[in-house]
PDB file of N, CA and C in Angstrom:
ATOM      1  N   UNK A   1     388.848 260.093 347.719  1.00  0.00           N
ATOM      2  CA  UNK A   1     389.524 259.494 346.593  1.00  0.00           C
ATOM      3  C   UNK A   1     389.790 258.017 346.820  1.00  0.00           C
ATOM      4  N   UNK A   2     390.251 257.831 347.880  1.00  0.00           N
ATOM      5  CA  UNK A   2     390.644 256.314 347.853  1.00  0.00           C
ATOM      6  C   UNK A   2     388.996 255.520 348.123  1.00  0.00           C
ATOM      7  N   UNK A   3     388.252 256.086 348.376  1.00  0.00           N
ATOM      8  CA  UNK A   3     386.747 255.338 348.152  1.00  0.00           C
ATOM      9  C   UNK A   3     386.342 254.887 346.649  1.00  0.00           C
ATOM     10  N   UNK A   4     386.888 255.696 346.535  1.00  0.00           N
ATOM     11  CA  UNK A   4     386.182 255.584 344.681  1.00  0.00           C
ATOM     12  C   UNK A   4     387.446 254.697 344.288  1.00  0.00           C
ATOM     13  N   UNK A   5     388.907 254.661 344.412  1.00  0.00           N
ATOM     14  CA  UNK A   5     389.307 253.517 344.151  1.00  0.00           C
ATOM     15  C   UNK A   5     389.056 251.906 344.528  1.00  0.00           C
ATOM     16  N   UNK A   6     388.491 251.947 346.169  1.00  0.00           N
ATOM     17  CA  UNK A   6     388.584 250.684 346.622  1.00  0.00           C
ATOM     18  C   UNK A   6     387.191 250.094 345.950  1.00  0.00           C
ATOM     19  N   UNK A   7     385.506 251.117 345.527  1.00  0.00           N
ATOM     20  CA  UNK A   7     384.745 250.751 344.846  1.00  0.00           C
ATOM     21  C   UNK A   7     384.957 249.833 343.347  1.00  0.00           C
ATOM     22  N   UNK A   8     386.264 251.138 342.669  1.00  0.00           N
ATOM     23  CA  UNK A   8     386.472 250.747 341.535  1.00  0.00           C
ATOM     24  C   UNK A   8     387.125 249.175 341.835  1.00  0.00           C
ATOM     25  N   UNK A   9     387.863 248.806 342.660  1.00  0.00           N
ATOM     26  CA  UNK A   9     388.840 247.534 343.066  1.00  0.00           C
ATOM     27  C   UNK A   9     387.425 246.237 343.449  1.00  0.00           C
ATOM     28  N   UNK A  10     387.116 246.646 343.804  1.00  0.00           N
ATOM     29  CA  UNK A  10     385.664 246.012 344.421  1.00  0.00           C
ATOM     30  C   UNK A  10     384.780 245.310 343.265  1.00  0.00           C
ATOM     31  N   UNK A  11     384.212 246.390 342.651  1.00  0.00           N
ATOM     32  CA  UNK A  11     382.732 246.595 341.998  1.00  0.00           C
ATOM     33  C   UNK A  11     382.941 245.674 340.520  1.00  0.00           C
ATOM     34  N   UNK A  12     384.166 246.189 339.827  1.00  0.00           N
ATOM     35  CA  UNK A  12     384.673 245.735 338.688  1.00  0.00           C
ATOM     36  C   UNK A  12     384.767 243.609 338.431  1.00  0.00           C
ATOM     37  N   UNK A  13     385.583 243.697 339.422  1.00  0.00           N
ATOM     38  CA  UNK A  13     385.464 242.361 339.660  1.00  0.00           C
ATOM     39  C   UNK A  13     384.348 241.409 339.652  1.00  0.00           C
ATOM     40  N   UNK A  14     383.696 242.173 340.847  1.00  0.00           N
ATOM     41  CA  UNK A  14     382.418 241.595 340.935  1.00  0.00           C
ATOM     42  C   UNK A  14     381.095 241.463 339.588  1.00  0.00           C
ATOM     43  N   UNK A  15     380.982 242.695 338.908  1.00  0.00           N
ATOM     44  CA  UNK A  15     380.510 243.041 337.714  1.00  0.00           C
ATOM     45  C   UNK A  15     381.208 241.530 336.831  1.00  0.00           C
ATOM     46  N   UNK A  16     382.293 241.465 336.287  1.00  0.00           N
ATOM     47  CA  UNK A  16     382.750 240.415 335.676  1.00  0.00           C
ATOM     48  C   UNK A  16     382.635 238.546 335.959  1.00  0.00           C
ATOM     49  N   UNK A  17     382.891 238.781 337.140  1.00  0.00           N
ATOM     50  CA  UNK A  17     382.358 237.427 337.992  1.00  0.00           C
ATOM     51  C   UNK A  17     380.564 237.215 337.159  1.00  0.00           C
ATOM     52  N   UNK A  18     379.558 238.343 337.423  1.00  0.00           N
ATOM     53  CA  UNK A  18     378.478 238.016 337.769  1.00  0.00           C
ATOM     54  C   UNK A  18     377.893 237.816 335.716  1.00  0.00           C
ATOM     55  N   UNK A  19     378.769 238.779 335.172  1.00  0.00           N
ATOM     56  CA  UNK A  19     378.544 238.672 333.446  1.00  0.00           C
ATOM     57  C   UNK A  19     378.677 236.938 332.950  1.00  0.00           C
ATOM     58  N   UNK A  20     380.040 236.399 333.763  1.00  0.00           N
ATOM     59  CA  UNK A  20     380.644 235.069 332.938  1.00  0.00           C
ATOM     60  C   UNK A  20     379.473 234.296 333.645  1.00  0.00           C
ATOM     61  N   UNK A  21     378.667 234.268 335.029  1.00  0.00           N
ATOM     62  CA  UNK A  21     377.964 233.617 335.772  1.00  0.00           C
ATOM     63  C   UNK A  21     376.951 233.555 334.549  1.00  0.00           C
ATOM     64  N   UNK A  22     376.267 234.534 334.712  1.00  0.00           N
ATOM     65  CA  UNK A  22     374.969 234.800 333.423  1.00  0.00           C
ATOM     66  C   UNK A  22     375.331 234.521 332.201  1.00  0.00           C
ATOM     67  N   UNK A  23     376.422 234.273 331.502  1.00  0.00           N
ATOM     68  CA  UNK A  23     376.256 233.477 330.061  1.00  0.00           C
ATOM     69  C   UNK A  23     376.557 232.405 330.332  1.00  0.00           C
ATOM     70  N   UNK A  24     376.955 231.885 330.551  1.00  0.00           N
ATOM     71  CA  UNK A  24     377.951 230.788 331.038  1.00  0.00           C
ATOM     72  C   UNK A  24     376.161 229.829 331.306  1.00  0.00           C
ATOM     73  N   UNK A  25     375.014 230.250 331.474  1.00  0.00           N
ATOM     74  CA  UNK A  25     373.830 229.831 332.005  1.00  0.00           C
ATOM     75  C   UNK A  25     372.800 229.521 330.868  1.00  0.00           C
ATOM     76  N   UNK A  26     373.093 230.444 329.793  1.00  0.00           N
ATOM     77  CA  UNK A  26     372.022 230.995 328.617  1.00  0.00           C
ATOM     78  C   UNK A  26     372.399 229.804 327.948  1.00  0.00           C
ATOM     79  N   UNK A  27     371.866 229.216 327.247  1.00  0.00           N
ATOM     80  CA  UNK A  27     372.012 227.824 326.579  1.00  0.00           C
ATOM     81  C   UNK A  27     370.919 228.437 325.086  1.00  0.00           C
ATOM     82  N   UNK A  28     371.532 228.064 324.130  1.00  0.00           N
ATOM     83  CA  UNK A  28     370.716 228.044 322.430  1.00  0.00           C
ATOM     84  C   UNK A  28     369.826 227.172 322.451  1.00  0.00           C
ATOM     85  N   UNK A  29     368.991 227.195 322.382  1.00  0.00           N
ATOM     86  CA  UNK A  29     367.725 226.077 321.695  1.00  0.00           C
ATOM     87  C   UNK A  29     367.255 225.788 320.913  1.00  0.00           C
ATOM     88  N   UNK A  30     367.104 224.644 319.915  1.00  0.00           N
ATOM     89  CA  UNK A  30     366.648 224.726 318.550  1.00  0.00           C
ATOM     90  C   UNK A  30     365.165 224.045 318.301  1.00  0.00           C
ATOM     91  N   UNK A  31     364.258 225.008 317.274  1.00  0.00           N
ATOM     92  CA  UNK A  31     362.881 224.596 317.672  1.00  0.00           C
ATOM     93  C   UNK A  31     362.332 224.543 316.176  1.00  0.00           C
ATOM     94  N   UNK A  32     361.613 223.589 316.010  1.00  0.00           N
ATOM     95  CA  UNK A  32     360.701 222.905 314.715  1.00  0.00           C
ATOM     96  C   UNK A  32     359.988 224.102 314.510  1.00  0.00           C
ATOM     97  N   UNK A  33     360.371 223.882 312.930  1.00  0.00           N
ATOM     98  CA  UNK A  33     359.652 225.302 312.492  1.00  0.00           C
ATOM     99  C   UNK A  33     358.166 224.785 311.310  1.00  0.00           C
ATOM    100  N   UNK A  34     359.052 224.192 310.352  1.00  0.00           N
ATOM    101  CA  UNK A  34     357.804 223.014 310.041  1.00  0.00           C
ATOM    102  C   UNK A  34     357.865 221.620 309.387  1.00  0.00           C
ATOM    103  N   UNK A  35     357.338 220.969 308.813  1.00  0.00           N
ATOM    104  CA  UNK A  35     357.692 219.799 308.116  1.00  0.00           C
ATOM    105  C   UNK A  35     356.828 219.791 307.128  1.00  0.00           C
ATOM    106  N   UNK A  36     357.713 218.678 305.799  1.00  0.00           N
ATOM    107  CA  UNK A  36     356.993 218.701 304.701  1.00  0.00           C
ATOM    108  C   UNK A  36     357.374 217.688 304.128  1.00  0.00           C
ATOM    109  N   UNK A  37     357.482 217.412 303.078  1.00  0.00           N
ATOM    110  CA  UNK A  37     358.035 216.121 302.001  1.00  0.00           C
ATOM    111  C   UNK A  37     358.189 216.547 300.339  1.00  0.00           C
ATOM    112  N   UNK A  38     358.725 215.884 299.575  1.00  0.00           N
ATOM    113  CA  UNK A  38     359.011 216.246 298.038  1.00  0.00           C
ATOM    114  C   UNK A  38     359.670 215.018 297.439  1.00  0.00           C
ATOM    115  N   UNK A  39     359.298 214.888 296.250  1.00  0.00           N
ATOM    116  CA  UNK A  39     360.040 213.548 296.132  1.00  0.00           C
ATOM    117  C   UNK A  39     359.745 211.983 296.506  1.00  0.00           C
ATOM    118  N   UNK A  40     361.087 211.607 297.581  1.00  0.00           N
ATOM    119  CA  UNK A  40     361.142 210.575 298.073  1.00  0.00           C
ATOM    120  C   UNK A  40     362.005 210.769 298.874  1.00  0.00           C
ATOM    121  N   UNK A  41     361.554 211.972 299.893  1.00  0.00           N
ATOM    122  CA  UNK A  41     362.364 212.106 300.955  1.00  0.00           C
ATOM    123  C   UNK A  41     361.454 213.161 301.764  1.00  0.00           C
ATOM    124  N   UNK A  42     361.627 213.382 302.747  1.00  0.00           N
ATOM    125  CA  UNK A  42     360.913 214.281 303.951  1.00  0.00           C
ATOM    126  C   UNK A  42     361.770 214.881 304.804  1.00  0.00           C
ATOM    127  N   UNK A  43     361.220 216.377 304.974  1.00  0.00           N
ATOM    128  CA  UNK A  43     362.615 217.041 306.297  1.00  0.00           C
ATOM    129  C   UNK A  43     361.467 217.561 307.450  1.00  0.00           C
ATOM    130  N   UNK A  44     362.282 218.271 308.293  1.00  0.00           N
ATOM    131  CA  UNK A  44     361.882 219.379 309.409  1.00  0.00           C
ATOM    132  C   UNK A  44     362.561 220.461 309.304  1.00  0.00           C
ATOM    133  N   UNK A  45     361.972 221.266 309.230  1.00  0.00           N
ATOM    134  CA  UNK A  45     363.215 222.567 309.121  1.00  0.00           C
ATOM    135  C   UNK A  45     362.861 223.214 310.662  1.00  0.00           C
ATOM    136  N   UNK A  46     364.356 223.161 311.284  1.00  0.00           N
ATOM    137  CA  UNK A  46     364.760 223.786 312.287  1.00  0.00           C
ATOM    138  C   UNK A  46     365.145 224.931 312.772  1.00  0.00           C
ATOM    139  N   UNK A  47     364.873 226.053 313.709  1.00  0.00           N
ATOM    140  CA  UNK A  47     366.369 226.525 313.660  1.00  0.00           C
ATOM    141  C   UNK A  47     366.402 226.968 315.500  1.00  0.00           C
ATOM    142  N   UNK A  48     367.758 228.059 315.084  1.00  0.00           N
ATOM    143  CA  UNK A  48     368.412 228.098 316.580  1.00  0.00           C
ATOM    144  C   UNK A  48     367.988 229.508 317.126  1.00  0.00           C
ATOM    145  N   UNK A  49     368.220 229.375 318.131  1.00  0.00           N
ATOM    146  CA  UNK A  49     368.086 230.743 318.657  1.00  0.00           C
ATOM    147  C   UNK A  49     368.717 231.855 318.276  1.00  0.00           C
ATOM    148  N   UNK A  50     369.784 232.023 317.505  1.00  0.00           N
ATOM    149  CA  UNK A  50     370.280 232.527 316.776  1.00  0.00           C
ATOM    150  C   UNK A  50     370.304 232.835 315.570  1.00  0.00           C
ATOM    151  N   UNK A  51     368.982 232.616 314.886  1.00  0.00           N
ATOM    152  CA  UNK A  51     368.483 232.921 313.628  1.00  0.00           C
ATOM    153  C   UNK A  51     369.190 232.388 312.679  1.00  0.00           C
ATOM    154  N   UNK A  52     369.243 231.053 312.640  1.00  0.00           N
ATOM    155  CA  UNK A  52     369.733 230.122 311.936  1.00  0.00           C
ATOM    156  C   UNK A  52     369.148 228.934 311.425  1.00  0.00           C
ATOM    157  N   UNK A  53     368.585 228.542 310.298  1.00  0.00           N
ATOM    158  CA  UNK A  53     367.986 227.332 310.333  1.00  0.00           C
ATOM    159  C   UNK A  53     368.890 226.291 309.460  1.00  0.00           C
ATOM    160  N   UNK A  54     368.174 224.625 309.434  1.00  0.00           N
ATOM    161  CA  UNK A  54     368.890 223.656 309.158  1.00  0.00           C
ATOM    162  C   UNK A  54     367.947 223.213 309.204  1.00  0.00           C
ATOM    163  N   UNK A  55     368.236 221.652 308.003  1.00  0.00           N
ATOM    164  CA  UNK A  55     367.200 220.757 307.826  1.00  0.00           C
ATOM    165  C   UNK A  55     367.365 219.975 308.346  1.00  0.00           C
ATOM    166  N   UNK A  56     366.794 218.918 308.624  1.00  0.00           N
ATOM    167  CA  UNK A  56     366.772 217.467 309.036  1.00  0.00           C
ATOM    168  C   UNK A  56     365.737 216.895 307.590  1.00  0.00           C
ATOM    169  N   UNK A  57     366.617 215.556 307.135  1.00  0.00           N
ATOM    170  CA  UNK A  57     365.961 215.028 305.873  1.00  0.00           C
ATOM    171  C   UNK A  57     366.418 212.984 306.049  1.00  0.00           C
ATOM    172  N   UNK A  58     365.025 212.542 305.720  1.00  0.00           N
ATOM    173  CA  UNK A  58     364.772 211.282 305.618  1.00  0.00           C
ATOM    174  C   UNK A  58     364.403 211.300 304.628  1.00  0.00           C
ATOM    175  N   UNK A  59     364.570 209.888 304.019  1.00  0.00           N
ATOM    176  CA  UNK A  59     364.082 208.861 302.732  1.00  0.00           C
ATOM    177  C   UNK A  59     362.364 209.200 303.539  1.00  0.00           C
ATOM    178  N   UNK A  60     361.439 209.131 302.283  1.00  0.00           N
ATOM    179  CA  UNK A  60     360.310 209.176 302.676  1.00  0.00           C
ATOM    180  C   UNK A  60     359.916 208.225 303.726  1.00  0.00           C
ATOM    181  N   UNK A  61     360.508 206.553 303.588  1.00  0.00           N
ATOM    182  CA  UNK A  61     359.765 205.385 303.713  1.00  0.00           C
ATOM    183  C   UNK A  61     360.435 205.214 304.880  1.00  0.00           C
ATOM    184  N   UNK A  62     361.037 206.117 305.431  1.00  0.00           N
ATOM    185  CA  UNK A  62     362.038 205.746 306.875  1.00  0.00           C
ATOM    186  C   UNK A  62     361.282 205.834 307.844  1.00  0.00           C
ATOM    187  N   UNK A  63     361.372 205.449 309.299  1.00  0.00           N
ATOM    188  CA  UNK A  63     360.979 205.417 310.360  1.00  0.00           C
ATOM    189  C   UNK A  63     361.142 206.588 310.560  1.00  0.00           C
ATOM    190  N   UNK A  64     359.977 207.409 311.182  1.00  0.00           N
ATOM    191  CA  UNK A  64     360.164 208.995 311.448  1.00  0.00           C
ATOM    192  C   UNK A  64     361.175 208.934 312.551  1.00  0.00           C
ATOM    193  N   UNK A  65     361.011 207.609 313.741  1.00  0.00           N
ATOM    194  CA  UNK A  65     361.989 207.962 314.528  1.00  0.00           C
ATOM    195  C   UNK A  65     363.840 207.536 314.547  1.00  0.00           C
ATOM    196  N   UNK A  66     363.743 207.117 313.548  1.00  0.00           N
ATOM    197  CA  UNK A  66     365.143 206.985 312.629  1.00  0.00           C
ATOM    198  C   UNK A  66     365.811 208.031 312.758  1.00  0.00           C
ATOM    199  N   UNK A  67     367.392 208.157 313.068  1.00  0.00           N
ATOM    200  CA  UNK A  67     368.158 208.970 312.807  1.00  0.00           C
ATOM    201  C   UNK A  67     367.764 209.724 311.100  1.00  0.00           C
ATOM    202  N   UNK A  68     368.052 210.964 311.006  1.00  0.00           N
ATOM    203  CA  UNK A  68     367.779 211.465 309.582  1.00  0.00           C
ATOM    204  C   UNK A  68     368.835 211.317 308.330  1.00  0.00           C
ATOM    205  N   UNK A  69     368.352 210.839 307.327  1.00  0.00           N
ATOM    206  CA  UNK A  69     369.695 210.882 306.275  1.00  0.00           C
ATOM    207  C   UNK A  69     370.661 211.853 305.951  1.00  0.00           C
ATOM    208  N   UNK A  70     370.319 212.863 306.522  1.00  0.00           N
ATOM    209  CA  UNK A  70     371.325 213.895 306.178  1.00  0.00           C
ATOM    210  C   UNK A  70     371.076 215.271 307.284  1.00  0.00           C
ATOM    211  N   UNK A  71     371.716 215.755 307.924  1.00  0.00           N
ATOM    212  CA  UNK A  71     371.357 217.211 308.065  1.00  0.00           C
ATOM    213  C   UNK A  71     371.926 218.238 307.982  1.00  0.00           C
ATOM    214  N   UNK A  72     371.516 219.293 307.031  1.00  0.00           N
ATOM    215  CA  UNK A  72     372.408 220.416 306.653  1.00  0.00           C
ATOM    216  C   UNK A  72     372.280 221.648 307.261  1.00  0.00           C
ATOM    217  N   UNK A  73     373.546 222.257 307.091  1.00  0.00           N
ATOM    218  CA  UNK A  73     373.943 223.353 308.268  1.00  0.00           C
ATOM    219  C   UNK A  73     373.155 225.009 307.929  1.00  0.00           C
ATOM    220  N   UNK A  74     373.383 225.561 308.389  1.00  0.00           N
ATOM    221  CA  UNK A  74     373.497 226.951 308.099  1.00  0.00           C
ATOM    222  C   UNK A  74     372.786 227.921 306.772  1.00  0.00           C
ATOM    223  N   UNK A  75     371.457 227.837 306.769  1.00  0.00           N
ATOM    224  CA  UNK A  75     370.660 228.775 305.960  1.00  0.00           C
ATOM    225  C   UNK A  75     370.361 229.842 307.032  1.00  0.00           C
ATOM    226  N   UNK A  76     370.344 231.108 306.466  1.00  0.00           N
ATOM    227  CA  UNK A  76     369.718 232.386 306.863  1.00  0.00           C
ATOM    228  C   UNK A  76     368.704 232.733 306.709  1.00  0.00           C
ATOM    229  N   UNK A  77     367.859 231.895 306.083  1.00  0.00           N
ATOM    230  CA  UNK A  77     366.391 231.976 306.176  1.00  0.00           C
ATOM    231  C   UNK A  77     365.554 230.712 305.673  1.00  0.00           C
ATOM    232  N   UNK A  78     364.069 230.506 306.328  1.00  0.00           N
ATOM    233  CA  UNK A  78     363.641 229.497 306.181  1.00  0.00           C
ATOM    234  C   UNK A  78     363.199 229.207 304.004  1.00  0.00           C
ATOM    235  N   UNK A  79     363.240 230.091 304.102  1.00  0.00           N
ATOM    236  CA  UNK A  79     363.075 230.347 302.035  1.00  0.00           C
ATOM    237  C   UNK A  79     363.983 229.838 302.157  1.00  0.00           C
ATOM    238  N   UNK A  80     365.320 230.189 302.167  1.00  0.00           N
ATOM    239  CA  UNK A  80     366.886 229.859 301.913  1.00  0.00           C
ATOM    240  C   UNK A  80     366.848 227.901 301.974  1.00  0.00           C
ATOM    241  N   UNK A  81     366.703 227.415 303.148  1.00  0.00           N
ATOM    242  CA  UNK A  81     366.546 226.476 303.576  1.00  0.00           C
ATOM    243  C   UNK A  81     365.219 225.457 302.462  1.00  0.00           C
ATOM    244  N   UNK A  82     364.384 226.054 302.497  1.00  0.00           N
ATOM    245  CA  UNK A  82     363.083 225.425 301.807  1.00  0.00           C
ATOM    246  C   UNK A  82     363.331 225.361 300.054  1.00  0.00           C
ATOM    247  N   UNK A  83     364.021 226.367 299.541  1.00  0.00           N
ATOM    248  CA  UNK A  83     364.485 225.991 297.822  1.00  0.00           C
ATOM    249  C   UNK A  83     365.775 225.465 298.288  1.00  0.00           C
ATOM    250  N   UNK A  84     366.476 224.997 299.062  1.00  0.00           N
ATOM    251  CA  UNK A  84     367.284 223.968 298.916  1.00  0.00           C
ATOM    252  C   UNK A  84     367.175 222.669 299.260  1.00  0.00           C
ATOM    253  N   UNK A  85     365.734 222.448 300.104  1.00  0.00           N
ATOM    254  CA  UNK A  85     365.232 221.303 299.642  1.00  0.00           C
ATOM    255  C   UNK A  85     364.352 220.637 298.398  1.00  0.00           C
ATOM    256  N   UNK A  86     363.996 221.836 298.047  1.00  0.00           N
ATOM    257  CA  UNK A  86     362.968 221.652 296.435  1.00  0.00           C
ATOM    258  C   UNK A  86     364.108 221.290 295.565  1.00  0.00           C
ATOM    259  N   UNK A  87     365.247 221.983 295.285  1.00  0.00           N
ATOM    260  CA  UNK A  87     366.188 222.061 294.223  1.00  0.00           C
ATOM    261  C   UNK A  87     366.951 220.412 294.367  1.00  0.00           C
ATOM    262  N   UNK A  88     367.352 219.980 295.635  1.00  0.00           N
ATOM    263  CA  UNK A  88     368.485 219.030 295.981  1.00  0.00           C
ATOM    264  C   UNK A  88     367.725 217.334 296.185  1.00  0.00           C
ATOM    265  N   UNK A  89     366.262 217.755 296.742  1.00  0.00           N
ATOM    266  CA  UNK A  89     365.687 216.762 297.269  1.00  0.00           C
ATOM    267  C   UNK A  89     364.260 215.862 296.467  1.00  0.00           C
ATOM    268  N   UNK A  90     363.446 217.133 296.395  1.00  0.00           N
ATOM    269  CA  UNK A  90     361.842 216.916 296.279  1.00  0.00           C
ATOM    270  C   UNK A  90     361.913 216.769 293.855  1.00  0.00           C
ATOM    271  N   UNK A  91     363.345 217.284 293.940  1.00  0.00           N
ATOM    272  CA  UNK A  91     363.285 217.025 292.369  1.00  0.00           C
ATOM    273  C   UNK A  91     362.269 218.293 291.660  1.00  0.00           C
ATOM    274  N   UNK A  92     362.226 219.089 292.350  1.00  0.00           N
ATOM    275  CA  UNK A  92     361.797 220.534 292.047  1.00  0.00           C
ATOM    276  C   UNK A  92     362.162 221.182 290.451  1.00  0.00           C
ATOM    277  N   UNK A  93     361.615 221.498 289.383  1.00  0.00           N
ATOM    278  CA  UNK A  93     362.318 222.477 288.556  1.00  0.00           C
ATOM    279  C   UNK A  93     361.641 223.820 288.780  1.00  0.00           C
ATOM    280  N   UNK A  94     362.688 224.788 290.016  1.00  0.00           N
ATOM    281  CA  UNK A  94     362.629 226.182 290.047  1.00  0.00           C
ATOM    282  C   UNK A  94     363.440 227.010 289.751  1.00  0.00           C
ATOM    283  N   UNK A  95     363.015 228.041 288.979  1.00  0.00           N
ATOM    284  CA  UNK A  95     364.000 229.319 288.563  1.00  0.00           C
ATOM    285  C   UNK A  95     365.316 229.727 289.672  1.00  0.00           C
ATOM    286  N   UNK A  96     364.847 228.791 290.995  1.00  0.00           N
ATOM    287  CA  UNK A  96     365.881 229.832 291.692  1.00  0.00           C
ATOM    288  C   UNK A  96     367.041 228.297 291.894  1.00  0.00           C
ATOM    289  N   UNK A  97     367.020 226.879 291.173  1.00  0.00           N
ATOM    290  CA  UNK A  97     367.227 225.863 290.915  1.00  0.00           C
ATOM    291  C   UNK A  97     368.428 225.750 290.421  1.00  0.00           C
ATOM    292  N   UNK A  98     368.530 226.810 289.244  1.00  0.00           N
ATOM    293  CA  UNK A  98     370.038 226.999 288.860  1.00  0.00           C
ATOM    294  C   UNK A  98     371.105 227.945 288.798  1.00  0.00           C
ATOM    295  N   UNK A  99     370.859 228.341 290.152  1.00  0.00           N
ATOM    296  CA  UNK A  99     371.539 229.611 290.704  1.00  0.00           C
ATOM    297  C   UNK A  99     372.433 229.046 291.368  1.00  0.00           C
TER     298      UNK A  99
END
């Protein structure tokens, strides 16, 4: 009996130590999904490792390596993301435009 406690005193700890070690390591990465233009402006649509995407958007005539004019947060999908640049940006008239 007292084995299986001093394991439990032991093992637990260690288990927790080695969990916070291993996230504490894992880092999100965010990776170009594609690019396009509309309008008079151009994005990249991004997203995270976490199944999240976001645009990055320039004036057409900008230096690609220019900071971007705007970048917006949090679409759940690259559709999601892509008619909200048609609707906001590229001057799009789509059905899903005035939703």
């Amino acid at each position: 009996m007292k084995l299986i406690q001093i394991l439990k005193l032991a093992v637990i700890p260690v288990l927790t130590v080695f969990s916070f070690v291993s996230t504490s390591n894992t880092a999100l990465a965010d990776y170009l999904n594609s690019q396009g233009s509309g309008g008079n402006y151009r994005y990249e649509l991004w997203s995270t490792d976490d199944n999240h995407y976001y645009l990055k958007i320039w004036r057409y005539e900008a230096n690609p390596e220019s900071d971007p004019y705007t970048t917006t947060q949090g679409f759940a999908s690259t559709r999601e993301a892509l008619i909200y640049f048609d609707c906001n940006y590229a001057e799009k008239n789509l059905p899903e435009c005035s939703q």
